[in-house]
Each structure stands twice: as C-alpha cells, then as structure tokens.
C-alpha atoms as a PDB file:
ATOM      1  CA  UNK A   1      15.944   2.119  -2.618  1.00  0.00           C
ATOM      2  CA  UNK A   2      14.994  -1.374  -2.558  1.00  0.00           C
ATOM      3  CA  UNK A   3      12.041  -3.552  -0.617  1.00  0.00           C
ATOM      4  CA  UNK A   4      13.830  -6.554   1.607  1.00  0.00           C
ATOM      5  CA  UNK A   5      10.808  -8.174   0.309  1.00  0.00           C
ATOM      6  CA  UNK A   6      10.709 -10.117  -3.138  1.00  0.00           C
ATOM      7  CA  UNK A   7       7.317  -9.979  -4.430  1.00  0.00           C
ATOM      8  CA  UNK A   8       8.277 -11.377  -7.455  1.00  0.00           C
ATOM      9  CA  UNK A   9       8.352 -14.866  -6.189  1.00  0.00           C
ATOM     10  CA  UNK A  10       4.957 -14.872  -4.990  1.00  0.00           C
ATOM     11  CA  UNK A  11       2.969 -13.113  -7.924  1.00  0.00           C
ATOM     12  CA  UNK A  12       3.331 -12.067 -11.980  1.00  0.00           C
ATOM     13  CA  UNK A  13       3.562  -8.841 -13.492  1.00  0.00           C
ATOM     14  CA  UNK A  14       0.049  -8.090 -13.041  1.00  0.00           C
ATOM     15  CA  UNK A  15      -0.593  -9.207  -9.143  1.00  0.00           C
ATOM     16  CA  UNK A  16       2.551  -7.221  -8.823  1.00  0.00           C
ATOM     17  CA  UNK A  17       0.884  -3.831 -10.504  1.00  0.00           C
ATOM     18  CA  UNK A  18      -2.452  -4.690  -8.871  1.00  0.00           C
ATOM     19  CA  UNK A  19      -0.512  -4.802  -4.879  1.00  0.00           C
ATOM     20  CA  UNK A  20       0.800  -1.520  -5.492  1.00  0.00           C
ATOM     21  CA  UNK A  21      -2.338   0.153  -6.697  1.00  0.00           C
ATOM     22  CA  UNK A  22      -4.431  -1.669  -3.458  1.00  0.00           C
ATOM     23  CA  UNK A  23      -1.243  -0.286  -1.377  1.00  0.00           C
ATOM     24  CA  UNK A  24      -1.376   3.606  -3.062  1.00  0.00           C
ATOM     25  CA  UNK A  25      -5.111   3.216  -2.228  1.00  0.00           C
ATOM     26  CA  UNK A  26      -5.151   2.104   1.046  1.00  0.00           C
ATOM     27  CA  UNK A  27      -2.595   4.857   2.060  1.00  0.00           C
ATOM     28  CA  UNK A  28      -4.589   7.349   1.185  1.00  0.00           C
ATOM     29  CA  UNK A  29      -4.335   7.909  -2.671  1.00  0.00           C
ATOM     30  CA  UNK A  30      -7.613   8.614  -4.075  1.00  0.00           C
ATOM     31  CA  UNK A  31      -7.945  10.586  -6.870  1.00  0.00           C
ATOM     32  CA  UNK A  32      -5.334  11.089  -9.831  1.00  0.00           C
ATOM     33  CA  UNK A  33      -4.386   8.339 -12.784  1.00  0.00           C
ATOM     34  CA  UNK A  34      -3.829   5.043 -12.314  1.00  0.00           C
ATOM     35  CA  UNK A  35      -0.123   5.496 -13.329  1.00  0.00           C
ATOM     36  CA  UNK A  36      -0.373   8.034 -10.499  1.00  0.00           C
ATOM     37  CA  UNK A  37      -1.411   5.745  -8.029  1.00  0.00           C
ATOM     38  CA  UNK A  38       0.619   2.798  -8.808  1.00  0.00           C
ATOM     39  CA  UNK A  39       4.038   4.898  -8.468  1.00  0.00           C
ATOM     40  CA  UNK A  40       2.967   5.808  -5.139  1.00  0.00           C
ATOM     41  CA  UNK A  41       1.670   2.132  -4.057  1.00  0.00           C
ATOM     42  CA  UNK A  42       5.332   1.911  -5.320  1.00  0.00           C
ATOM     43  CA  UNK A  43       6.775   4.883  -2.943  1.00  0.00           C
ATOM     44  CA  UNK A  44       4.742   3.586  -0.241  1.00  0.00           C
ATOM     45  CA  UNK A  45       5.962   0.234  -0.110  1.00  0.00           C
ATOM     46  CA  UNK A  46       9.565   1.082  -0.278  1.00  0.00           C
ATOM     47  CA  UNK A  47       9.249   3.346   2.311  1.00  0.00           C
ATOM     48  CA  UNK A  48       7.211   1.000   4.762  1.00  0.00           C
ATOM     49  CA  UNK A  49       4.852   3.810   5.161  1.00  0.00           C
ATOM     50  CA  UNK A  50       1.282   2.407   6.730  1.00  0.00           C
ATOM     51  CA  UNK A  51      -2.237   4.756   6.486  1.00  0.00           C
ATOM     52  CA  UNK A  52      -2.480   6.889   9.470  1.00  0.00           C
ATOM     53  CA  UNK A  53      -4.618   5.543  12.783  1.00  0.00           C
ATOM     54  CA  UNK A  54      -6.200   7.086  15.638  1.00  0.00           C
ATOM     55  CA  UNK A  55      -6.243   3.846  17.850  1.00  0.00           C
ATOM     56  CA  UNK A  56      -8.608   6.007  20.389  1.00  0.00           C
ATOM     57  CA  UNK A  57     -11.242   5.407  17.650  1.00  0.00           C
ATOM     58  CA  UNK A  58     -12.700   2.260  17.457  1.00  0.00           C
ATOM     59  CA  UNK A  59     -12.655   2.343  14.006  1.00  0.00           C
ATOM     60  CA  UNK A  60      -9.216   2.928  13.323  1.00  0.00           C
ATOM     61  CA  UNK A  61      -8.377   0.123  15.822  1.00  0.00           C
ATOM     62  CA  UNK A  62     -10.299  -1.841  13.171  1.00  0.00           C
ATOM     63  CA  UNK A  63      -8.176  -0.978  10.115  1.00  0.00           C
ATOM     64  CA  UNK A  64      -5.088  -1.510  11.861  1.00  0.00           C
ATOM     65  CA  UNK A  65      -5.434  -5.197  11.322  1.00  0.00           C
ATOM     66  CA  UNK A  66      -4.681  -4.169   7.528  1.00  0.00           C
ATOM     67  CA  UNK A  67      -1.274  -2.858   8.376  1.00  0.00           C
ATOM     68  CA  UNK A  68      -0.370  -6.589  10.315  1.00  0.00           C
END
C-alpha cells in the first residue's frame, strides 16, 4: 500500500522516523517499543486513519484541529 504523499521531499531519514512515531502516538499508541510504535505511525498513515473524536465534547472539538 502506498501514501499519495511523498514525505521524503520534505524531511530526512530521521524527521521521517520521528512523523511516524508522533503519528503512532497521537492515534492512540502508548505503550510497547519504539519499533512498535513507529510501524504503526507507519500503518496509520497509510491507512489515513485519524484518533477517534467525540465532537459533543469540547475537548475533542479541540484536538480535531490536529487531524486538519
């Protein structure tokens, strides 16, 4: 599966690893290795998948802004 997105123009190896493993975190992905977390910062961003909202909480409405 691949991303329509090319991250590899925009960053090196390691701003690459480090915007999967603040993706695998922000979807959820707490505990576990770090090789753990980057492979699903990896399945996450393939897979467009965004961290779950309540938008009837005003709080959630808040972290929404980090799925735009």
């Amino acid at each position: 599966m691949k991303s329509k997105y090319k991250l590899s123009k925009v960053a090196d190896r390691w701003g690459i690893y480090s915007v999967f493993l603040a993706i695998g975190e922000l979807n959820g992905f707490k505990f576990g290795t770090i090789k753990e977390k980057f492979h699903y910062g990896i399945n996450c961003w393939l897979n467009n998948t965004l961290h779950n909202l309540d938008l009837n909480l005003e709080e959630d409405r808040k972290e929404a802004y980090e799925n735009i």
